[in-house]
Protein backbone atom coordinates (compact mmCIF):
# COMPACT_ATOMS: atom_id res chain seq x y z
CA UNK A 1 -1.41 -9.38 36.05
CA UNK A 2 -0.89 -5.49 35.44
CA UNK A 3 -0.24 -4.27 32.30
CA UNK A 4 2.17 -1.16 32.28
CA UNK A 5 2.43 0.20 28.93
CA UNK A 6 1.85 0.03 25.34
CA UNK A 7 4.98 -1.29 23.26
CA UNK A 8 2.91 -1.41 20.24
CA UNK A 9 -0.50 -1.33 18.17
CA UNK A 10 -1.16 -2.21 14.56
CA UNK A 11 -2.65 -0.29 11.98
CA UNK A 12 -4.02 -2.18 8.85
CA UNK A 13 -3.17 -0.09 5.84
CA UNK A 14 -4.70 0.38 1.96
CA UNK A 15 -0.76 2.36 0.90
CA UNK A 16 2.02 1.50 2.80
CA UNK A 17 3.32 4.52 1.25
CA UNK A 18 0.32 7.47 2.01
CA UNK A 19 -0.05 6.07 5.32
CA UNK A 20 4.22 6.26 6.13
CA UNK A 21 3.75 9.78 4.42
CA UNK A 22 1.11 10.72 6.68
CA UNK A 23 2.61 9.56 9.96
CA UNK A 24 6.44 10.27 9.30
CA UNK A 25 5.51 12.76 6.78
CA UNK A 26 2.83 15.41 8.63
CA UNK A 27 2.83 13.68 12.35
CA UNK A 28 6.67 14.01 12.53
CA UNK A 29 7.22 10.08 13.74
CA UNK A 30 10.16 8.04 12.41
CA UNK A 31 9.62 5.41 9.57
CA UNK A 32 11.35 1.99 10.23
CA UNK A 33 11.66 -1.10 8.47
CA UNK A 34 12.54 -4.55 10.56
CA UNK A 35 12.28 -8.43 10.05
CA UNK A 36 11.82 -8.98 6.16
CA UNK A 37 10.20 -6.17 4.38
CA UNK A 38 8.02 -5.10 7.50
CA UNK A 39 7.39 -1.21 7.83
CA UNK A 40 6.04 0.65 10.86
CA UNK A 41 6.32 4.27 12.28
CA UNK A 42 8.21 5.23 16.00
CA UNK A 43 7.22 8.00 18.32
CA UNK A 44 8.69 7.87 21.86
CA UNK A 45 9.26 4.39 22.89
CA UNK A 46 6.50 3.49 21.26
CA UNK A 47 5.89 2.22 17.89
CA UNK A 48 2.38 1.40 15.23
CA UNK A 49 3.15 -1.78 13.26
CA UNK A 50 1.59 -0.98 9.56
CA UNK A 51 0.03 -4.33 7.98
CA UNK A 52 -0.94 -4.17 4.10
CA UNK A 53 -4.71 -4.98 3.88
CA UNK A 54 -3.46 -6.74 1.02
CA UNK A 55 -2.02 -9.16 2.83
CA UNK A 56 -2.28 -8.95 6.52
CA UNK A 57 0.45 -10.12 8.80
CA UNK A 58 -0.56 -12.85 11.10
CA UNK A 59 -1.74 -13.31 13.66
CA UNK A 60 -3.93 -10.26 13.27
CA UNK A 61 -7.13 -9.02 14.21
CA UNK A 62 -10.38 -11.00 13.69
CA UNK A 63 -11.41 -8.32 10.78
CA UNK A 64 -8.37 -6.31 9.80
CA UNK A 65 -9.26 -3.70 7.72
CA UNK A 66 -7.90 0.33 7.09
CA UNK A 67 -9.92 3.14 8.47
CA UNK A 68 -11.50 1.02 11.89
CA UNK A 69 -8.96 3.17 14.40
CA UNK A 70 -9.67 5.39 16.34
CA UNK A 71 -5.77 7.38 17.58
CA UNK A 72 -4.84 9.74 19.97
CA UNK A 73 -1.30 11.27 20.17
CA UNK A 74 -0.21 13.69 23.18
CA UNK A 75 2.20 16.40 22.15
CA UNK A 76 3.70 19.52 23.62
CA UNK A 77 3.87 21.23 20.24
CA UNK A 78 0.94 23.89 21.28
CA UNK A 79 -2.21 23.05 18.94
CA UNK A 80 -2.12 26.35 16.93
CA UNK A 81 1.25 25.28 15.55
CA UNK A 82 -0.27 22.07 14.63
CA UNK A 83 -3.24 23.24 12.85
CA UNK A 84 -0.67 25.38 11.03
CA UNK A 85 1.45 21.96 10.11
CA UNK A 86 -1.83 20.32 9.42
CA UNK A 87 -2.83 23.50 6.61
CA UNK A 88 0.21 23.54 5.30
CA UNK A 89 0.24 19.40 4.39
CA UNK A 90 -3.64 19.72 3.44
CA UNK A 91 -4.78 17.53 5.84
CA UNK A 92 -8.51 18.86 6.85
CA UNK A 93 -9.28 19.20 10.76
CA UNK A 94 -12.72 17.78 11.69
CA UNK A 95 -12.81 19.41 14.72
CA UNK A 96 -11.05 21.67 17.45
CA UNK A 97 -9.28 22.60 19.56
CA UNK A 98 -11.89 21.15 22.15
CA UNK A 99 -11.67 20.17 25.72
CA UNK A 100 -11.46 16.32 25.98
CA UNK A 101 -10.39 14.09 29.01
CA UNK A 102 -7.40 11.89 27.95
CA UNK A 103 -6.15 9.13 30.27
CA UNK A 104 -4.50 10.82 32.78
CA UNK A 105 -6.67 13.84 32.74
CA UNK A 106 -7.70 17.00 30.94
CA UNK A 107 -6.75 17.74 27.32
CA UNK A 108 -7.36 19.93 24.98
CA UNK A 109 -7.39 18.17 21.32
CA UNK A 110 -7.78 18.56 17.49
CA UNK A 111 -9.38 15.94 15.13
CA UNK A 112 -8.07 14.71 11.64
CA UNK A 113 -7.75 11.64 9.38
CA UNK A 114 -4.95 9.94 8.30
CA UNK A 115 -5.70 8.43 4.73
CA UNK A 116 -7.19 5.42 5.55
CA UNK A 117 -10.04 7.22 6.99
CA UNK A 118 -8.85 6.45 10.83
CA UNK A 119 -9.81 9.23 13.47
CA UNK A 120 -6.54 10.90 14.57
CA UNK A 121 -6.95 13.08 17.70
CA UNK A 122 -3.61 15.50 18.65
CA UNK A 123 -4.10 16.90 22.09
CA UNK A 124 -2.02 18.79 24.54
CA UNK A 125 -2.20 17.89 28.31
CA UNK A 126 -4.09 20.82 30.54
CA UNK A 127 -2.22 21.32 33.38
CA UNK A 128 -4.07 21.19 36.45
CA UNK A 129 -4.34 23.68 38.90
């Protein structure tokens, strides 16, 4: 078997409503809805699933609970524009920009939270010379 991309992760959620304000709202994804009453946010082709910790959706993880991930988002917007987006919705940055190494090679990244507490990194690919 070889696995060649990520359709779709799961994020387990204490507001359906912060978190889809936080992710449509600040990260600039799209809020869906699909099947009966579900919610999730799109970026790309790819999409998070958002399960209430109310009431997780199963199957699910062994322990679902919100504020266990640990997220990070590529994007060409250069980082200084988004710690300005990130001031401007008061969302604190924990740390950066910083040189990381993302899966494909260098990045340079910023840190935040989203409001269940999950680690949200936003990084820009480093071309290589």
């Amino acid at each position: 078997m070889k696995i060649d991309g990520l359709d779709h992760l799961v994020l387990t959620v204490a507001s359906m409503e912060a978190s889809i304000a936080f992710y449509a709202g600040v990260l600039g994804m799209e809020a869906v809805s699909f099947g009966e009453g579900r919610r999730a946010v799109a970026f790309g082709r790819q999409k998070i699933n958002l399960h209430p910790a109310s009431a997780p959706i199963r199957p699910h993880a062994h322990r679902p609970q919100p504020g266990s991930a640990d997220l990070c988002f590529l994007t060409a917007t250069p980082l200084e524009e988004v710690l300005a987006q990130l001031a401007a919705a008061g969302v604190a940055v924990e740390e950066g920009p910083v040189p990381r190494t993302g899966a494909t090679g260098p990045i340079r990244s910023v840190y935040c939270r989203d409001p269940d507490g999950n680690l949200v990194e936003i990084a820009n690919p480093v071309p290589v010379a």
